[in-house]
Protein backbone atom coordinates (compact mmCIF):
# COMPACT_ATOMS: atom_id res chain seq x y z
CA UNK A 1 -13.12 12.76 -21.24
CA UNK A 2 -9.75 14.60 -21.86
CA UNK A 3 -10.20 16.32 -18.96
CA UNK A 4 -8.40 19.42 -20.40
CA UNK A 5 -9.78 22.57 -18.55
CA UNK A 6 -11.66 24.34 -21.93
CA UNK A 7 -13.00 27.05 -19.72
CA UNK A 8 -9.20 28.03 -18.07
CA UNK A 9 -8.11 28.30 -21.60
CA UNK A 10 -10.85 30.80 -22.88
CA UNK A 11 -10.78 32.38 -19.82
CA UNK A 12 -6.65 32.93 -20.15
CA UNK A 13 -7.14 34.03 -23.94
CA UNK A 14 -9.73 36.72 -22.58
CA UNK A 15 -7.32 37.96 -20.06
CA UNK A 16 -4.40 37.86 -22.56
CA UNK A 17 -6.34 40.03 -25.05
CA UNK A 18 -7.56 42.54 -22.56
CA UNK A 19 -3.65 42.95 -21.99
CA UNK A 20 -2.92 43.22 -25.15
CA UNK A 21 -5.75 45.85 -25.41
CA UNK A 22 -4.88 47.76 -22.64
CA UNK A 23 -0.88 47.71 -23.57
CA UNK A 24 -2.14 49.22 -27.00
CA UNK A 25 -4.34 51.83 -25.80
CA UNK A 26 -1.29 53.85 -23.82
CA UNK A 27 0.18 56.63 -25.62
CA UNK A 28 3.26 57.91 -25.00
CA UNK A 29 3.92 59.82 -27.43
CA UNK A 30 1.05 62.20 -26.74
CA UNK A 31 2.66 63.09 -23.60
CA UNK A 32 6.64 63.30 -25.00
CA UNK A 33 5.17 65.89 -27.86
CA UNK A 34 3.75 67.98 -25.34
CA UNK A 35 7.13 68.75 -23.94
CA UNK A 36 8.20 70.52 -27.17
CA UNK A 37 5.32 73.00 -25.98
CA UNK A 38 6.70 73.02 -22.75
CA UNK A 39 10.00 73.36 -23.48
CA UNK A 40 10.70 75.52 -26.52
CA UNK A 41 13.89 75.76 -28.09
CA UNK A 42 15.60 72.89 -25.60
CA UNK A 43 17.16 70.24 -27.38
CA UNK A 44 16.63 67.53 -25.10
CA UNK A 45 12.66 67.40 -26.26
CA UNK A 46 14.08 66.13 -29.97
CA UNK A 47 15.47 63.33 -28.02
CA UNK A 48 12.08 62.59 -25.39
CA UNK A 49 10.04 62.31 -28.46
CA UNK A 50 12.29 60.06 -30.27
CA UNK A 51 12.29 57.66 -26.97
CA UNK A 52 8.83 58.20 -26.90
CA UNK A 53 8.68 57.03 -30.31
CA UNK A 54 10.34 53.83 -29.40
CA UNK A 55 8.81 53.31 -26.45
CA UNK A 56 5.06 53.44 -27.71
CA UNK A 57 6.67 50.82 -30.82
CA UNK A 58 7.77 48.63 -27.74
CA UNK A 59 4.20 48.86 -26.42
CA UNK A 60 2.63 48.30 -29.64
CA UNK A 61 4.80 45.06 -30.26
CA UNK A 62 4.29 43.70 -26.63
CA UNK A 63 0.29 44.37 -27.50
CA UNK A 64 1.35 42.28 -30.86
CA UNK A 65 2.38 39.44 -28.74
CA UNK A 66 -0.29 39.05 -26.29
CA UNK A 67 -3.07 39.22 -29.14
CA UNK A 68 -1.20 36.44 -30.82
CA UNK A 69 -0.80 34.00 -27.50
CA UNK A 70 -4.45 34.85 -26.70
CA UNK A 71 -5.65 33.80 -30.56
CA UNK A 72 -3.42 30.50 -30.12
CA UNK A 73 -4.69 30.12 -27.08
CA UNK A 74 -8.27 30.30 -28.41
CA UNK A 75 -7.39 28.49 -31.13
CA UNK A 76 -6.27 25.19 -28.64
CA UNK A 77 -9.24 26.16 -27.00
CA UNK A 78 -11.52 25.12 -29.71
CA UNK A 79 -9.31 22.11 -30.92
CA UNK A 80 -8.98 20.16 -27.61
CA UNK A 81 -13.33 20.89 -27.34
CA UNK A 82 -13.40 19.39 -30.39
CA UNK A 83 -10.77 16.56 -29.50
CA UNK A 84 -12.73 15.26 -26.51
CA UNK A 85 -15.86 15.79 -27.61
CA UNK A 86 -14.64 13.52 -30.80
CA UNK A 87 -12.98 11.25 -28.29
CA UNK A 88 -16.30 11.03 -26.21
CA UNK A 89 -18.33 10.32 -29.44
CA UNK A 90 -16.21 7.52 -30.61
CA UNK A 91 -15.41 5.88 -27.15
CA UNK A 92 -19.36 6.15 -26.63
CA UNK A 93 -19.62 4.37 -30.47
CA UNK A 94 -17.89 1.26 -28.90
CA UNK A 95 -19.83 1.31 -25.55
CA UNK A 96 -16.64 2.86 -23.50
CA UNK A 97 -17.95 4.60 -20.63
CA UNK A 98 -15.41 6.63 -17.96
CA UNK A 99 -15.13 4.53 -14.55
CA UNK A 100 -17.89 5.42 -12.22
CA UNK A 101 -20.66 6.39 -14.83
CA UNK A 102 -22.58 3.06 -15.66
């Protein structure tokens, strides 16, 4: 009766999550250690790993975030469901019925 679009939402939590999923599954730092290998005894590899470091933190935060909007997301989801359904059930208790549906 709300007309709130319950399905958008869920389906915007999923995507949201599978962000935040696929944010947190890149390493970087995998790649910046290798360079120590590749580059022994240069100093600049000290200072790729340590960006790499703070990159992949970046990453893991951004991941943070999108996890959290997707479980409030869900989580407004499931209250406006149970707002209209509630709304429905009561406006139905006093024989209210939407305009066209009599």
């Amino acid at each position: 009766m709300l007309k709130a679009d319950i399905d958008q939402l869920n389906k915007l939590a999923a995507v949201l999550a599978g962000v935040g999923k696929d944010i947190d599954d890149i390493d970087v730092r995998t790649g910046a250690g290798q360079l120590v290998d590749a580059l022994p005894g240069c100093e600049v590899t000290q200072a790729c790993m340590q960006a790499g470091e703070f990159v992949e933190g970046a990453y893991l935060r951004v991941a943070a975030r999108m996890r959290q909007v997707s479980a409030i997301t869900t989580e407004c989801a499931q209250s406006l469901d149970t707002t209209d359904a509630e709304f429905a059930r009561r406006m139905n208790e006093i024989d209210v019925t939407p305009v066209g549906r009599r």
